[in-house]
C-alpha atoms as a PDB file:
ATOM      1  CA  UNK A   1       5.970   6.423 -19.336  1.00  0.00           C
ATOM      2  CA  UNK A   2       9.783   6.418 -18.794  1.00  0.00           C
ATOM      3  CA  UNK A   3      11.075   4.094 -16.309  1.00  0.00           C
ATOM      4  CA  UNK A   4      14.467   3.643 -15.220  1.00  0.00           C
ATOM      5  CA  UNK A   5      16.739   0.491 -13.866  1.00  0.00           C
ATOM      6  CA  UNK A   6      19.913   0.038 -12.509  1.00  0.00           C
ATOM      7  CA  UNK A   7      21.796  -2.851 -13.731  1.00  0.00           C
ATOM      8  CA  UNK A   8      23.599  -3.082 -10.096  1.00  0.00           C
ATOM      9  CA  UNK A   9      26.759  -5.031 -10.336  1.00  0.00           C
ATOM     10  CA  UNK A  10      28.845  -6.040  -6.781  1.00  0.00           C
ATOM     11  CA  UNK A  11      32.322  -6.585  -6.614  1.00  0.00           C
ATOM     12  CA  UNK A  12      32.097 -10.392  -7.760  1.00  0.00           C
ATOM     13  CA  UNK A  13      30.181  -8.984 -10.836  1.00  0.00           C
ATOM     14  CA  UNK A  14      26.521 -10.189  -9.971  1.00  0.00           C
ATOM     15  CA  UNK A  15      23.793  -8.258 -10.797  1.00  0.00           C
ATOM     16  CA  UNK A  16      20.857  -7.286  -8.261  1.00  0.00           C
ATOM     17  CA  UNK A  17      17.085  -8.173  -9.118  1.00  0.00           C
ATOM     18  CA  UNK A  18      13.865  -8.015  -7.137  1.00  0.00           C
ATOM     19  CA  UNK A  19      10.857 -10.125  -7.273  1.00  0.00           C
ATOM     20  CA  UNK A  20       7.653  -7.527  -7.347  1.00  0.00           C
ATOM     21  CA  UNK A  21       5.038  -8.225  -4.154  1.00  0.00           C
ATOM     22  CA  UNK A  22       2.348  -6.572  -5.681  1.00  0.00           C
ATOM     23  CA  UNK A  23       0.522  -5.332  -9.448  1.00  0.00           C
ATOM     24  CA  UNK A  24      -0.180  -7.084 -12.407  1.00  0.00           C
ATOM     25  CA  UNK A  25       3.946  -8.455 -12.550  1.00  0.00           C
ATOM     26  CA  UNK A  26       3.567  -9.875  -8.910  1.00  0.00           C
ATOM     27  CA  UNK A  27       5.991 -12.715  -8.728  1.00  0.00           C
ATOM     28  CA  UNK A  28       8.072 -11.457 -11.803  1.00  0.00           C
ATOM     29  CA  UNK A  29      11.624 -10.894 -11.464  1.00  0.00           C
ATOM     30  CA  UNK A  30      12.943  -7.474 -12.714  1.00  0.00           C
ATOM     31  CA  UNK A  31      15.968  -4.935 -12.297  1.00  0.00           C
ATOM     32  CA  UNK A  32      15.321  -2.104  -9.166  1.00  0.00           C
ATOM     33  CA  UNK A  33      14.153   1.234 -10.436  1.00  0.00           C
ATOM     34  CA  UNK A  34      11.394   2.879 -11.115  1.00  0.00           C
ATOM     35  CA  UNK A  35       9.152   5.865 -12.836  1.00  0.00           C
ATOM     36  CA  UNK A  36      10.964   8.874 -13.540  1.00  0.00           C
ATOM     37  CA  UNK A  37       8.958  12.559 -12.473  1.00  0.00           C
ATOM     38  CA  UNK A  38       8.488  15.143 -14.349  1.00  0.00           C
ATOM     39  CA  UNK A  39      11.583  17.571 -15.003  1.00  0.00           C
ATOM     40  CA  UNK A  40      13.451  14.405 -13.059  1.00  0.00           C
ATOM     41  CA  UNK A  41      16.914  12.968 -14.586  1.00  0.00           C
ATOM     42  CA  UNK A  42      17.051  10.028 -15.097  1.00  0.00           C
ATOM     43  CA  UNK A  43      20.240   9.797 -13.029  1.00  0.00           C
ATOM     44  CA  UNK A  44      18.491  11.283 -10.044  1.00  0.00           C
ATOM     45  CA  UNK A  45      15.535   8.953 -10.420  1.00  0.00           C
ATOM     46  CA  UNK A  46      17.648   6.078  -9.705  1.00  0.00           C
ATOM     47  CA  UNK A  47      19.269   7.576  -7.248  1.00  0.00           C
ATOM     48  CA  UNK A  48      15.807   8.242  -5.223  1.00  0.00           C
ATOM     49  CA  UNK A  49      14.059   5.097  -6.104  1.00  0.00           C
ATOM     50  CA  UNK A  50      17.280   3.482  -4.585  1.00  0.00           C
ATOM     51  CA  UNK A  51      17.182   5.721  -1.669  1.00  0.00           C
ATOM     52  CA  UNK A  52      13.599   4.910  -1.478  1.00  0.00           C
ATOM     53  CA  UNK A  53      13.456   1.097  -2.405  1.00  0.00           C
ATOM     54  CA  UNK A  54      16.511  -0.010  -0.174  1.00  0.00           C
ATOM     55  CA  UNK A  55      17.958   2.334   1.784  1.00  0.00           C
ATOM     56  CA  UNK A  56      20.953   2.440  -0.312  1.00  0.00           C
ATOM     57  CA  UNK A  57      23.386   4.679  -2.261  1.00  0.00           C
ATOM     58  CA  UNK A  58      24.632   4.465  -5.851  1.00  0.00           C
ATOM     59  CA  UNK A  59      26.707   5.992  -8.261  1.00  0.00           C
ATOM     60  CA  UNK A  60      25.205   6.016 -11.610  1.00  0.00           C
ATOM     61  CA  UNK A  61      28.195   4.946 -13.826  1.00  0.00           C
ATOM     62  CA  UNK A  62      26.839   5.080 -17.395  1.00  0.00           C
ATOM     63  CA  UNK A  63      24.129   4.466 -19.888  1.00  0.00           C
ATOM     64  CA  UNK A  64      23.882   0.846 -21.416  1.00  0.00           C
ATOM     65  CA  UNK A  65      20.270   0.791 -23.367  1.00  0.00           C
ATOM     66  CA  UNK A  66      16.119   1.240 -23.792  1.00  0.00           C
ATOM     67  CA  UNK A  67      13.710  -0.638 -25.136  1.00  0.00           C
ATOM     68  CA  UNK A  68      10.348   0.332 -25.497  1.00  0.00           C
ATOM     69  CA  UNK A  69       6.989  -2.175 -24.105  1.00  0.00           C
ATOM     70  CA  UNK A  70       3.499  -2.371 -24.264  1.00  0.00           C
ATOM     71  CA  UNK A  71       1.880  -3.819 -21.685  1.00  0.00           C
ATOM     72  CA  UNK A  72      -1.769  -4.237 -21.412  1.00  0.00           C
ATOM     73  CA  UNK A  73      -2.173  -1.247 -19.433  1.00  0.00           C
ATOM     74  CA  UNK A  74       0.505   0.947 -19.789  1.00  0.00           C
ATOM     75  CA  UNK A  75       3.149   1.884 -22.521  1.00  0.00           C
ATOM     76  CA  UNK A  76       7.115   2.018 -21.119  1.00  0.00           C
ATOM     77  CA  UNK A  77       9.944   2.863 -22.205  1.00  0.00           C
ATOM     78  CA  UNK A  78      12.742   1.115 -19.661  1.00  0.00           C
ATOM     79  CA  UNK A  79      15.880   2.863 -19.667  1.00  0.00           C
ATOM     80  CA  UNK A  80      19.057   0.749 -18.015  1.00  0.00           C
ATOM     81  CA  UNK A  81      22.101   2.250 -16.492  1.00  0.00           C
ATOM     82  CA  UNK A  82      25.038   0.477 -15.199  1.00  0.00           C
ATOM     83  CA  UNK A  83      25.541   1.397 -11.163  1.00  0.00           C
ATOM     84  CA  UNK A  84      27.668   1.119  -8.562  1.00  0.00           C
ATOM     85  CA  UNK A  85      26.844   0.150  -5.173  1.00  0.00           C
ATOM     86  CA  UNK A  86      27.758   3.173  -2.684  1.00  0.00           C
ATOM     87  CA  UNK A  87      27.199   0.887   0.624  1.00  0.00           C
ATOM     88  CA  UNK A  88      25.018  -1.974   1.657  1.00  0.00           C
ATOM     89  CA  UNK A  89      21.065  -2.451   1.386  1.00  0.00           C
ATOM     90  CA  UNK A  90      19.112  -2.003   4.759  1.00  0.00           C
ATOM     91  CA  UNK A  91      15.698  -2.482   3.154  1.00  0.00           C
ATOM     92  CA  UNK A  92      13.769  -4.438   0.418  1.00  0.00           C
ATOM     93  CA  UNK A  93      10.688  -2.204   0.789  1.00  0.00           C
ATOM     94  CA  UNK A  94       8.906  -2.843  -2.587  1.00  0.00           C
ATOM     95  CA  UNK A  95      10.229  -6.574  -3.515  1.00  0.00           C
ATOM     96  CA  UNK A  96       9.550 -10.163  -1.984  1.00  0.00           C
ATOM     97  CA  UNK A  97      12.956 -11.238  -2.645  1.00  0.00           C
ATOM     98  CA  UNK A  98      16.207  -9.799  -3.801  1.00  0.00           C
ATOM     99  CA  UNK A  99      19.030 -11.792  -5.223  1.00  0.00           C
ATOM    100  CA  UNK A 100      22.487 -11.181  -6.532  1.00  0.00           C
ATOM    101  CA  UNK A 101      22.718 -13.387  -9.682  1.00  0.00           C
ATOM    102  CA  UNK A 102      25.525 -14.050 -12.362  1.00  0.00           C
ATOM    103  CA  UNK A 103      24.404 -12.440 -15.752  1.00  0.00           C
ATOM    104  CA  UNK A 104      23.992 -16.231 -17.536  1.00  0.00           C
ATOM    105  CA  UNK A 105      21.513 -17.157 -14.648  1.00  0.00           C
ATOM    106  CA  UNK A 106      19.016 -14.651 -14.708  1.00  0.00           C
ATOM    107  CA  UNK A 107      16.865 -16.295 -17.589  1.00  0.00           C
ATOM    108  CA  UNK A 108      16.184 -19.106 -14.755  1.00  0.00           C
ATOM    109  CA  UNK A 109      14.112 -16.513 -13.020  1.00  0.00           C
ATOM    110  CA  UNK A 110      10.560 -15.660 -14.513  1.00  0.00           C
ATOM    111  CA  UNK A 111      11.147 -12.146 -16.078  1.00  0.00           C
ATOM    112  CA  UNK A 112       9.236  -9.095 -16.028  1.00  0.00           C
ATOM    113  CA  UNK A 113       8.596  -9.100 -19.675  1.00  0.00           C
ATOM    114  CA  UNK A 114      10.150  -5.626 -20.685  1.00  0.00           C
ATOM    115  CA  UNK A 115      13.046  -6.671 -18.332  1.00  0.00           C
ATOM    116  CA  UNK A 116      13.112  -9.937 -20.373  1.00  0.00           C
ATOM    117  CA  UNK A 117      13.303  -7.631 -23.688  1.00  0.00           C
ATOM    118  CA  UNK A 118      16.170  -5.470 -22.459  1.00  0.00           C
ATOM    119  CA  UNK A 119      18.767  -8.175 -20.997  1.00  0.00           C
ATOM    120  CA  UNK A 120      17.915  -9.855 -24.784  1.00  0.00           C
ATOM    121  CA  UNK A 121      19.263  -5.929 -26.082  1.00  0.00           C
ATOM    122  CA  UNK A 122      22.070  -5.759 -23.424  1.00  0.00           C
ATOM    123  CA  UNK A 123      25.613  -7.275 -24.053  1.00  0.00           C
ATOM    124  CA  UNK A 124      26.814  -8.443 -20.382  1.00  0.00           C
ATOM    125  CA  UNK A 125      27.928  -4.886 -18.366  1.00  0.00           C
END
């Protein structure tokens, strides 16, 4: 399955993550995004699961990496793209929480583990 996530910087340079409410991850910290449908860019998947998730507009700016994880029910391949806020968040419709962290802090949050994986891959956006 392909799933996409925004690496969401704000104008001091932090980066938004969620903490999932419900599934197998519940509790686990990870970057917003989601599945991507079929015949679906990957561009306009983030743009909808934003849209859908929060209520909030961004620009897709540019590629920055995929890894590929196997969890014990499903195989992903998480695709990250650096965005651009387009406006503030009204909603947190599918997290607990939502922070805006510095790039060195987010191992001090318990990690969804393919999120875990890709930050390891990513050199800070």
């Amino acid at each position: 399955m392909r799933v996409v996530a925004g690496i969401v910087k704000d104008s001091r340079g932090r980066v938004l993550i969620g903490q999932r409410k419900d599934g197998e991850r519940r509790g686990l910290w990870e970057f917003p995004g989601g599945k991507v449908e079929p015949g679906e860019r990957d561009e306009d998947a983030l743009k909808r699961e934003f849209q859908e998730e929060f209520a909030m507009e961004v620009k897709v700016e540019r590629f920055l990496g995929k890894v590929h994880h196997r969890y014990p029910d499903i195989n992903i391949d998480l695709v990250a793209y650096l965005c651009t806020p387009l406006g503030k968040m009204k909603r947190k419709s599918s997290h607990t929480r939502v922070e805006w962290v510095k790039w060195e802090d987010l191992f001090r949050y318990p990690l969804s583990p393919a999120d875990e994986k890709l930050i390891k891959t990513l050199k800070k956006p």
